[in-house]
Protein backbone atom coordinates (compact mmCIF):
# COMPACT_ATOMS: atom_id res chain seq x y z
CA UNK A 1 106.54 232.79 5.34
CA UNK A 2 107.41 235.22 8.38
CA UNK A 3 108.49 238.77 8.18
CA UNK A 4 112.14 239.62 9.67
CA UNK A 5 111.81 243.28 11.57
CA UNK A 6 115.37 244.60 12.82
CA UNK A 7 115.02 245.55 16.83
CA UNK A 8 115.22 248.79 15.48
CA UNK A 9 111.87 248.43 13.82
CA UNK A 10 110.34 246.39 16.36
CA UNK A 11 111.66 248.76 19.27
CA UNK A 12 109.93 251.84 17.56
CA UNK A 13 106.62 249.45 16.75
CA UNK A 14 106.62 248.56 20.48
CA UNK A 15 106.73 252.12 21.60
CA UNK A 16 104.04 253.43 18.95
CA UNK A 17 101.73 251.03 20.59
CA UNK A 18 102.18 252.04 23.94
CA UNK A 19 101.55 255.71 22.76
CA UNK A 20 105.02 257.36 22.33
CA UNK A 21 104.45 258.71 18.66
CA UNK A 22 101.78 261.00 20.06
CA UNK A 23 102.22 264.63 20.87
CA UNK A 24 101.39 265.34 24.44
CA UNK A 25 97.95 267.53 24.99
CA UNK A 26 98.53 271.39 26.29
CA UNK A 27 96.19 270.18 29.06
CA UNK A 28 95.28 266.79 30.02
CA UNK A 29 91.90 266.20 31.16
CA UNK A 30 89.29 263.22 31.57
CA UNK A 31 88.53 262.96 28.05
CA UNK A 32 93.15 262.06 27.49
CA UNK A 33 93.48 259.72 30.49
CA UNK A 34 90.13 257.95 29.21
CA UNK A 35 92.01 257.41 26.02
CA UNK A 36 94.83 256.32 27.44
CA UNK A 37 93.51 253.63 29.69
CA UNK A 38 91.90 252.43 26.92
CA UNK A 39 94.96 252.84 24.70
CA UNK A 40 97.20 250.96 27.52
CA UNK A 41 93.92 248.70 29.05
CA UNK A 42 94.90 248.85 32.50
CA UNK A 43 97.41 251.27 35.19
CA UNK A 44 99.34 248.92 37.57
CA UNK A 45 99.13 249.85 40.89
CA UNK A 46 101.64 249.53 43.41
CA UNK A 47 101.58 251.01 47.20
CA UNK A 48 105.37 252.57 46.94
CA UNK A 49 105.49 256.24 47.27
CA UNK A 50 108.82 257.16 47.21
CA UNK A 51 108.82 259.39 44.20
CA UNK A 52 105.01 258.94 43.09
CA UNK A 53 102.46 256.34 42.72
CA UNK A 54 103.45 254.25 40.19
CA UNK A 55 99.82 254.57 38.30
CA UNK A 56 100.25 258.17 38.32
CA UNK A 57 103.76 257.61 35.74
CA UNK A 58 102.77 256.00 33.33
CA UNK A 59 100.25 258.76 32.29
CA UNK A 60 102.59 261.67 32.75
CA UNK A 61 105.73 259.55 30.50
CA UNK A 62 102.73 260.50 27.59
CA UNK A 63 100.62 263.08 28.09
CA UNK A 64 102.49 265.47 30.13
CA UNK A 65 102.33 267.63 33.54
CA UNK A 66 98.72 267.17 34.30
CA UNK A 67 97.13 267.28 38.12
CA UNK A 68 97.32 263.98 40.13
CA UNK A 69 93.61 264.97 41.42
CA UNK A 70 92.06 264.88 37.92
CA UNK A 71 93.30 261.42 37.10
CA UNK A 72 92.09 260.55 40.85
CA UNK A 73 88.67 261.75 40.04
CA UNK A 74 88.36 259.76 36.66
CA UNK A 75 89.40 256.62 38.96
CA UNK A 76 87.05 257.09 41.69
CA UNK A 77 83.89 258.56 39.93
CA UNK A 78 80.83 257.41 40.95
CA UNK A 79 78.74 255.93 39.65
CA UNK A 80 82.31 254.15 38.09
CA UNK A 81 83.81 253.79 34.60
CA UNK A 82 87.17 252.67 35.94
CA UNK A 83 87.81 249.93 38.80
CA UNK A 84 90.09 247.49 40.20
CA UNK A 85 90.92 244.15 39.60
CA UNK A 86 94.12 241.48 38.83
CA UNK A 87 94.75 242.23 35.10
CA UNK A 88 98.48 242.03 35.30
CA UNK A 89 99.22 242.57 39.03
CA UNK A 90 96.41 244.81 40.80
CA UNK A 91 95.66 247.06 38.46
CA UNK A 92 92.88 249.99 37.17
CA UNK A 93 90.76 249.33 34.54
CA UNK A 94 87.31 249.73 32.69
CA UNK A 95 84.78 248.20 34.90
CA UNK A 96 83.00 247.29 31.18
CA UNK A 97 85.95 245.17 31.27
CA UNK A 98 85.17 242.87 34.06
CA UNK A 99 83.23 240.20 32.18
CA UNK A 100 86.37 239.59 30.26
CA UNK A 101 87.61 238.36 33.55
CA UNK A 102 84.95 236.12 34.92
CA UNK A 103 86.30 233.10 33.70
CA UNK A 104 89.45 233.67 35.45
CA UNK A 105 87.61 234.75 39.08
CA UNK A 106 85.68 231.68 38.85
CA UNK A 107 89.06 229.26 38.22
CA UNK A 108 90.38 231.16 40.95
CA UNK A 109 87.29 230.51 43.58
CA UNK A 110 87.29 226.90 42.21
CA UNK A 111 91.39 226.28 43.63
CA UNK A 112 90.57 227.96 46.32
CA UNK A 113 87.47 225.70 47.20
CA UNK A 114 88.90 222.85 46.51
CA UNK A 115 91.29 221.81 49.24
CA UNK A 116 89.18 221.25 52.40
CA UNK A 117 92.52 222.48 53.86
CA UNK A 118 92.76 225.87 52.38
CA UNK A 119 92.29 229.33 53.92
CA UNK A 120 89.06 230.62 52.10
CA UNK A 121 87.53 226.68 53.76
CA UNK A 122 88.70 226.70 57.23
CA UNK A 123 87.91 230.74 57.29
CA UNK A 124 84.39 230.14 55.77
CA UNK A 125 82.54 231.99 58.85
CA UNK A 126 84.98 235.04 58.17
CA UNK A 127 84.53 235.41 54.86
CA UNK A 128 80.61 234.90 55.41
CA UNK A 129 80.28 237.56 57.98
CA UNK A 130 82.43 240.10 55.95
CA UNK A 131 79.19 239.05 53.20
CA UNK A 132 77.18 240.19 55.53
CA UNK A 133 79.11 243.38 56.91
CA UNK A 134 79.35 244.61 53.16
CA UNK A 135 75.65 244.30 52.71
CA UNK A 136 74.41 245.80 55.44
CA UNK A 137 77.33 249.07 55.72
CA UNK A 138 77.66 249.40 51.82
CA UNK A 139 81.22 250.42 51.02
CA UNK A 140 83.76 250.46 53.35
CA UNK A 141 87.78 250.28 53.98
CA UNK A 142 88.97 247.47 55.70
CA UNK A 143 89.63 249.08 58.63
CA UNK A 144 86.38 250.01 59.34
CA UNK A 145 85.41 245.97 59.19
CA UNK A 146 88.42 245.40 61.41
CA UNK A 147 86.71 247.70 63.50
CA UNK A 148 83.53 245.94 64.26
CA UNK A 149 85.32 242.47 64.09
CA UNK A 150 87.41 243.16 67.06
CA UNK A 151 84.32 245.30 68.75
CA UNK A 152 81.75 242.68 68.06
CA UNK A 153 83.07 239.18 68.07
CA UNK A 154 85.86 240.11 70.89
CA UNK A 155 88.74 239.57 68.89
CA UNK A 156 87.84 236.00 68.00
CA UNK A 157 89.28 237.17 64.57
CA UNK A 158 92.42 238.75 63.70
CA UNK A 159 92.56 242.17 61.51
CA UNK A 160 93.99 239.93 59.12
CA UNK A 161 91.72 237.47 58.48
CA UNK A 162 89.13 239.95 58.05
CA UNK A 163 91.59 242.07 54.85
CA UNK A 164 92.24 238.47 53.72
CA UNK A 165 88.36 237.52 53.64
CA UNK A 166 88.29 241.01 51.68
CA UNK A 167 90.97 240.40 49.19
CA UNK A 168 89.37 236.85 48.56
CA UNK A 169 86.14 238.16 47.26
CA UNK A 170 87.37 240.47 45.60
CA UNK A 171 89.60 237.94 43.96
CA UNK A 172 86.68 235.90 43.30
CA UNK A 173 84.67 239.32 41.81
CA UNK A 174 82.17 238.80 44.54
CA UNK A 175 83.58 241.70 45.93
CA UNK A 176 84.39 245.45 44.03
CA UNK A 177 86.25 248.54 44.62
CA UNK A 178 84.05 251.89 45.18
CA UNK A 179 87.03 253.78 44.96
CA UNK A 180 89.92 254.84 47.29
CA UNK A 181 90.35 257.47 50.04
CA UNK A 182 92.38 260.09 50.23
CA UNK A 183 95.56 258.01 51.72
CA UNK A 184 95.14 255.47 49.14
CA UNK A 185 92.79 252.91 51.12
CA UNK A 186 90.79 250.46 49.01
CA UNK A 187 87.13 251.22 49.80
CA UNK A 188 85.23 248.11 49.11
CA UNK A 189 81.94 246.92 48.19
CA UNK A 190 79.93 243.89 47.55
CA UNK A 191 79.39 243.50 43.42
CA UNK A 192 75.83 244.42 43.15
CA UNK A 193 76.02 247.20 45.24
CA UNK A 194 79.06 248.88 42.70
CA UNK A 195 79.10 247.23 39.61
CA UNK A 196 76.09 248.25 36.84
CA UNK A 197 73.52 245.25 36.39
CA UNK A 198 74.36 245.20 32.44
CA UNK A 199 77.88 244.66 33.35
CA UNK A 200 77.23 241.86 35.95
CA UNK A 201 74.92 240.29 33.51
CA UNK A 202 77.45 239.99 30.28
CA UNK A 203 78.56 236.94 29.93
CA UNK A 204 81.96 236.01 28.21
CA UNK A 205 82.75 232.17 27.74
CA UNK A 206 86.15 231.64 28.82
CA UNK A 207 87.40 231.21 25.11
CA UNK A 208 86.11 234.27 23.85
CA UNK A 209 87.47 236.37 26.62
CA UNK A 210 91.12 234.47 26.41
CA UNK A 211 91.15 235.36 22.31
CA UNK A 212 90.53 239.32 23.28
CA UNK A 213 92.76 239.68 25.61
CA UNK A 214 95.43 238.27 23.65
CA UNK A 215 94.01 240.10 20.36
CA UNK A 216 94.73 243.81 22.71
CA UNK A 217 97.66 242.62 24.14
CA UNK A 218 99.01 242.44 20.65
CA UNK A 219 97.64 245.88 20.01
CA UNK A 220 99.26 247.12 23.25
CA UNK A 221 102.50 245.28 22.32
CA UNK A 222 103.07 246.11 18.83
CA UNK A 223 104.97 243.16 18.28
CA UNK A 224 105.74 240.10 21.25
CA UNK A 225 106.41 236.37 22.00
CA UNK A 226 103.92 234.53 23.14
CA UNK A 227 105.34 234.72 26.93
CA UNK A 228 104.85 238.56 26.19
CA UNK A 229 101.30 238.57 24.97
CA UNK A 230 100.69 235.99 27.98
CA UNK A 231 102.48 238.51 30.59
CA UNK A 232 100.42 241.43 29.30
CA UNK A 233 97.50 240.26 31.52
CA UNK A 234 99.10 237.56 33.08
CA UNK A 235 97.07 234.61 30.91
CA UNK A 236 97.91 230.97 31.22
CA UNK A 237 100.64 229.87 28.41
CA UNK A 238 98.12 226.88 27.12
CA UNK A 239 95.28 229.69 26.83
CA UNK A 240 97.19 231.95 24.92
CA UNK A 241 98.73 230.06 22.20
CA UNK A 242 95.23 228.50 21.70
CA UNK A 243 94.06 232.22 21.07
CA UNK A 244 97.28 233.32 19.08
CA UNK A 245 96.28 229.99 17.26
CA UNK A 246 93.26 231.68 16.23
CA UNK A 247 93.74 235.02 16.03
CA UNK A 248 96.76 233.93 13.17
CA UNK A 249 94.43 231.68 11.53
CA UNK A 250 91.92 234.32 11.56
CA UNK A 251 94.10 237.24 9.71
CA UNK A 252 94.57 239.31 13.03
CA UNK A 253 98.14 238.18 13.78
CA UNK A 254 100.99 237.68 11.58
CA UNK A 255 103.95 235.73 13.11
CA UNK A 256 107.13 237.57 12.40
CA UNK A 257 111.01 237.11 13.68
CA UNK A 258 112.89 240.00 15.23
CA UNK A 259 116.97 240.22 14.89
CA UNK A 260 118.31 238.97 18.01
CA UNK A 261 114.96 237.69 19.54
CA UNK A 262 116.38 234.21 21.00
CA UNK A 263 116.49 231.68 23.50
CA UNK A 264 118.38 228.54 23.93
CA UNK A 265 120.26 229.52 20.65
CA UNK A 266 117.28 229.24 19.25
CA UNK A 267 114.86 232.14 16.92
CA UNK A 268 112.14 233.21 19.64
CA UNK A 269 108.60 232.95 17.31
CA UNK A 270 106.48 236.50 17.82
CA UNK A 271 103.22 237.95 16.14
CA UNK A 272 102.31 241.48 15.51
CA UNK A 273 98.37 242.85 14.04
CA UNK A 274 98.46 242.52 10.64
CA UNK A 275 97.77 245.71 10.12
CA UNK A 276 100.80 246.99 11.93
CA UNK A 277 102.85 249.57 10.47
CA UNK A 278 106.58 250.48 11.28
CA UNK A 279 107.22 253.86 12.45
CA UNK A 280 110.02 255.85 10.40
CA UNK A 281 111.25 257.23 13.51
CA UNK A 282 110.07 257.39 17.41
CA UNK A 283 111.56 260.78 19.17
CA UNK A 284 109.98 260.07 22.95
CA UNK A 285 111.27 261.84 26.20
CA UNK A 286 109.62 259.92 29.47
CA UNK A 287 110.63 258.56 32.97
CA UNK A 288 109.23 255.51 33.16
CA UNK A 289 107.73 253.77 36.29
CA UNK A 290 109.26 250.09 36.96
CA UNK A 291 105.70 248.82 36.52
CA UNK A 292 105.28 250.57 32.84
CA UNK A 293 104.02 248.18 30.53
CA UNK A 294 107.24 249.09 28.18
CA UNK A 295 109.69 247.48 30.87
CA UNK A 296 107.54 245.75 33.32
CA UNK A 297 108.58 242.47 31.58
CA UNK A 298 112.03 242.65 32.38
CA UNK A 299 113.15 240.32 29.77
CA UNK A 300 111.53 242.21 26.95
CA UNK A 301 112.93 245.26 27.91
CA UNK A 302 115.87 243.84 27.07
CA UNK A 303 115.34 242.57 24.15
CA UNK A 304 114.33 245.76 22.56
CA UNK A 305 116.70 247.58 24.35
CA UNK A 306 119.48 246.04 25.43
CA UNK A 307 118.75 247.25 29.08
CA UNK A 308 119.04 245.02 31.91
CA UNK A 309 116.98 246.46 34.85
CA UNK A 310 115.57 245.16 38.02
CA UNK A 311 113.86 246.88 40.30
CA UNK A 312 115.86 247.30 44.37
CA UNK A 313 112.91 248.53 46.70
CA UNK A 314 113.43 245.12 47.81
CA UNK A 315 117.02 244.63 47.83
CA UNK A 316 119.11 244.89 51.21
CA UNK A 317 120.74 248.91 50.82
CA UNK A 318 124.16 246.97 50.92
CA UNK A 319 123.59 244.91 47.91
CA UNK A 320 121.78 247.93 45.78
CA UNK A 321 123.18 248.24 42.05
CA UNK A 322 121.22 251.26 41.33
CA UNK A 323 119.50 252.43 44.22
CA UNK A 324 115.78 252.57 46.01
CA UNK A 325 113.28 253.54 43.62
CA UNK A 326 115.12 253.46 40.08
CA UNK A 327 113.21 254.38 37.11
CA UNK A 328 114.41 253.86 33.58
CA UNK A 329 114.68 257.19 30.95
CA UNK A 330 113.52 257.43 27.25
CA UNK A 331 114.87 259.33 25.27
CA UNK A 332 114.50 259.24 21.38
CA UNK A 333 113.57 255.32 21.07
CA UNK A 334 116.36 254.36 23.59
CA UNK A 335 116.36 253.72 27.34
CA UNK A 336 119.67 255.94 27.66
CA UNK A 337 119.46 256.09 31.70
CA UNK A 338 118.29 255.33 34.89
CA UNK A 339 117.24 257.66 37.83
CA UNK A 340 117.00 256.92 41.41
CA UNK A 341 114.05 259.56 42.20
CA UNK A 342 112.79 260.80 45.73
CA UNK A 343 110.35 263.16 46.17
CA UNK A 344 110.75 265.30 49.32
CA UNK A 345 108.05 266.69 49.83
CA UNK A 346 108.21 268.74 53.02
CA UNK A 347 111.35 270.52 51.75
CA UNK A 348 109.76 270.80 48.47
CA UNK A 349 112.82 269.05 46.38
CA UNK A 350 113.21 266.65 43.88
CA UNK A 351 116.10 264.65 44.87
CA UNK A 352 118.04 262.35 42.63
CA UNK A 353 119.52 259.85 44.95
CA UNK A 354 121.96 258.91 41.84
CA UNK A 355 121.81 258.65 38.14
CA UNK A 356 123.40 255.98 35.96
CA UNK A 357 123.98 256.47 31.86
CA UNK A 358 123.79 254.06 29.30
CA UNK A 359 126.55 253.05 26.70
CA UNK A 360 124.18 254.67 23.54
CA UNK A 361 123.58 257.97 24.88
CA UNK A 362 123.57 260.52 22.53
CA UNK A 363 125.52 264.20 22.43
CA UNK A 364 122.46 265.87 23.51
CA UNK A 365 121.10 263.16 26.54
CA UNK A 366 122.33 265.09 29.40
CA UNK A 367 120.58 268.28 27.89
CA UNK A 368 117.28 266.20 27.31
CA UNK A 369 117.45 264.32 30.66
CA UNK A 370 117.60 267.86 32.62
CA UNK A 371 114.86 269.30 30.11
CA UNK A 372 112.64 266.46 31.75
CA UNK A 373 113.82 266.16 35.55
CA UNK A 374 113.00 270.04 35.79
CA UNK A 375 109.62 269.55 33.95
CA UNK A 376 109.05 266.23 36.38
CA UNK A 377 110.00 268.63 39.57
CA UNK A 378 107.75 270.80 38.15
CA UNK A 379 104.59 268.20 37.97
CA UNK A 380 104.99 266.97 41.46
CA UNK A 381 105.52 270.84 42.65
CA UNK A 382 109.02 270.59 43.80
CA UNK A 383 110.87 274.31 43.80
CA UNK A 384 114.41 272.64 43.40
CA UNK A 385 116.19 269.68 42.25
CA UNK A 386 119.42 268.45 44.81
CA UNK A 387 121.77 265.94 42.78
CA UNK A 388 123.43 263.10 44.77
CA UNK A 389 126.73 261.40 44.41
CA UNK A 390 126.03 257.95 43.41
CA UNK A 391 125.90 256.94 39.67
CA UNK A 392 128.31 257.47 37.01
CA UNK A 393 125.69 260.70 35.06
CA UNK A 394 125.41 261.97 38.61
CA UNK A 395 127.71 264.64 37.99
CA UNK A 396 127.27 265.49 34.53
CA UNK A 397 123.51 265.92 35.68
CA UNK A 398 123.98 268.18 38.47
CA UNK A 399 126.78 270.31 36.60
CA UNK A 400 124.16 270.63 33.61
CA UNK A 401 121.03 271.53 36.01
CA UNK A 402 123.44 273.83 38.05
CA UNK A 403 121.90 271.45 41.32
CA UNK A 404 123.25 271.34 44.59
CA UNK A 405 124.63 268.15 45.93
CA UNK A 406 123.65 265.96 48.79
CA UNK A 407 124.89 262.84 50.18
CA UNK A 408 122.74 259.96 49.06
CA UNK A 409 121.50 257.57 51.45
C-alpha cells in the first residue's frame, strides 16, 4: 500500500533535498561548494551571460554571496576533482563520477559508428588528426586546433569540423575537459592525459551504474515520477524503471501518490527513499537559474508549484511573455515571482528588465524580494538597482527599493 503526501508535503520534501532547509555559511569556500556538488551531483552549464552564468546560481540560491573566482578555482583545479560531461545537459561534475557514465559514452560511440553515413564516419580523418593534435599539444581550446587545421592542411577542413571532431570525443569520453579559460573556453584534453588512471580503470556495468543514478536522483528529488528520476540525468525510460524496479524491491524506494500528481485523468505513480522525512516547514529565499534542478523540468515545477514557466532567450522579443533572461523567485516554499535580470556591468547596475508576481504571494513578498535583489546586486558588485516598466510587481518593486526607472528593452 502507497503513502498519499499533500503537494504541500511533497513541495517542502523536494526543496529539503535540493538543500533549502540549510542555513547559508557566513563564508562559502571550497570545502561548501564541494558539498554542494555532491549534494546536487552536477551544475548545468549554459553559455548565456546576461545576468550570470547559470552554474554560478544555483550555488548562490543556497549558500549565499560568495566570490565567482573561488567556485572557478574548485572547477578548474588541477590536478581535477570536478569536470565536464552530459549528465543532464553539459554539465560539472565529480570526475570520480565518470565511470558511472561509461556505459552511456560507449552507446553513444556505437550510434554514431553505425551508419556508414554519419558524421563521426565520413569525418574519420578529422577526428583522427584532432587524436593526434591532442596528444602531441596536451590541452588545448579549440581554437588553437582550428588554428593549425587551417595553417597546416590549407583549409581542407572547416573550423567546424574540427569543434565537432572535439565535441565527439568528448561525447564518446575519449576526450576530457582540463578546465576553462578565463572567457569561458573549454580547454580540452585527450582522457589519459586529464583523467587519474584509477578513475579510467573503474569499471561500472551498465546496470549497476543505471540503479545509482536513479538511487541519487531520488535523493536529489525527494520525491518524483519516474519521467523525473529519468530527467535528473537524462536516463533512458526502459533503464530507469528497471532500476526503480530494484531499488523498490530492494527497500530504497517507496512508491507514494502526491495530491494532484496526474496525467490523462489518471494518478501519476512516484517513489521517494524510504528513509525520507517530511519537513514541518521550508522558509527559503533564492533566485533561481532556469537550469536549477528545482524547475529545470518544467512540468514538475508545476506540479509542486503551480508555476508555469518557460524560459524566452529564444523567443522572438515580439512574442516574449516574460522577458529575456527570466528567473523564477523562492520565497518561503513558494515560487511567488519571476524576474527578468540584466547585469550591466560597465555602469555597474543591476537592472530588472520587469518583474511579474504570483497569485500566492504573501503580505511580506515585496519586502523579501527587495531584501534579496539588493543582496544579489550586491554578489555580482552592482552599486545600484534601476527598475523597468514591464511586469505587473514592477512597480511595487521599484517603489519598495526606492529604484529609478528605465525603459525596458
Amino acid at each position: 500500500m502507497s503513502t498519499t503526501l499533500s503537494t504541500d508535503a511533497a513541495r517542502r520534501i523536494a526543496l529539503a533535498a535540493q538543500g533549502f532547509t540549510r542555513s547559508q555559511p557566513p563564508s562559502p569556500g571550497t570545502r561548501h561548494f564541494g558539498g554542494l556538488l555532491d549534494r546536487l551531483g552536477i551544475l548545468q552549464i549554459d553559455s548565456v551571460n546576461v545576468f550570470a552564468r547559470s552554474h554560478y546560481l544555483p550555488v548562490f540560491a543556497r549558500l549565499g554571496s560568495y566570490s565567482p573566482g573561488d567556485l572557478d578555482a574548485l572547477m578548474h583545479a588541477r590536478p581535477a576533482s570536478v569536470t565536464e560531461w552530459w549528465g543532464h545537459e553539459a554539465t560539472f561534475m565529480r570526475t570520480a563520477d565518470l565511470p558511472l557514465w561509461r556505459w552511456k559514452m560507449a552507446r553513444l560511440q556505437q550510434r554514431d559508428l553505425a551508419d556508414e553515413d554519419s558524421w563521426a564516419n565520413t569525418h574519420a580523418g578529422v577526428i583522427e588528426w584532432v587524436r593526434s593534435e591532442l596528444a602531441e599539444r596536451g590541452p588545448s581550446v579549440a581554437q588553437e586546433i582550428e588554428t593549425d587545421a587551417e595553417r597546416g592542411r590549407s583549409g581542407w577542413w572547416e573550423w567546424s569540423d574540427v569543434k565537432r571532431a572535439l565535441e565527439t570525443l568528448f561525447r564518446w569520453g575519449e576526450v576530457a575537459t582540463a578546465g576553462r579559460t578565463s572567457t569561458f573556453q573549454r580547454r580540452y584534453a585527450l582522457a589519459e592525459q586529464v583523467v587519474p588512471r584509477e578513475v579510467r580503470e573503474r569499471d561500472v556495468s551498465e546496470s549497476d551504474a543505471v540503479r545509482e543514478l536513479v538511487r541519487r536522483a531520488a535523493v536529489r528529488t525527494g520525491v518524483a515520477t519516474a519521467s523525473d528520476l529519468a530527467d535528473y540525468h537524462r536516463l533512458p525510460t526502459a533503464l530507469t524503471m528497471t532500476a526503480i524496479h530494484e531499488l523498490e524491491e530492494a527497500g530504497e524506494l517507496n512508491r507514494v501518490h502526491v495530491d494532484g500528481w496526474r496525467r490523462g485523468g489518471r494518478p501519476l505513480a512516484a517513489w521517494m527513499p524510504s528513509e525520507q522525512r517530511v519537513p514541518r516547514a521550508v522558509d527559503a529565499h533564492a533566485i533561481l537559474s532556469p537550469f536549477d534542478p528545482v524547475v529545470w523540468t518544467r512540468d514538475r515545477a508545476e506540479r509542486l508549484f503551480d508555476f508555469h514557466y518557460r524560459i524566452e532567450i529564444y523567443t522572438p522579443r515580439h512574442k516574449r511573455v516574460h522577458g529575456y533572461y527570466v528567473l523564477p523567485v523562492l520565497i518561503g516554499d513558494q515560487l511567488v515571482a519571476r524576474v527578468d535580470l540584466k547585469n550591466d556591468r560597465a555602469a555597474g547596475v543591476l537592472r530588472v528588465q520587469s518583474a511579474w508576481k504570483q497569485a500566492n504571494i504573501g503580505a511580506d513578498t515585496v519586502e523579501r524580494l527587495t531584501t534579496l535583489l539588493r543582496a544579489t546586486a550586491e554578489w555580482q558588485g552592482n552599486e545600484q538597482i534601476s527598475v523597468g516598466i514591464r511586469g505587473d510587481f514592477s512597480d511595487a518593486v521599484a517603489d519598495a527599493l526606492g529604484a529609478p526607472r528605465h525603459e525596458t528593452e
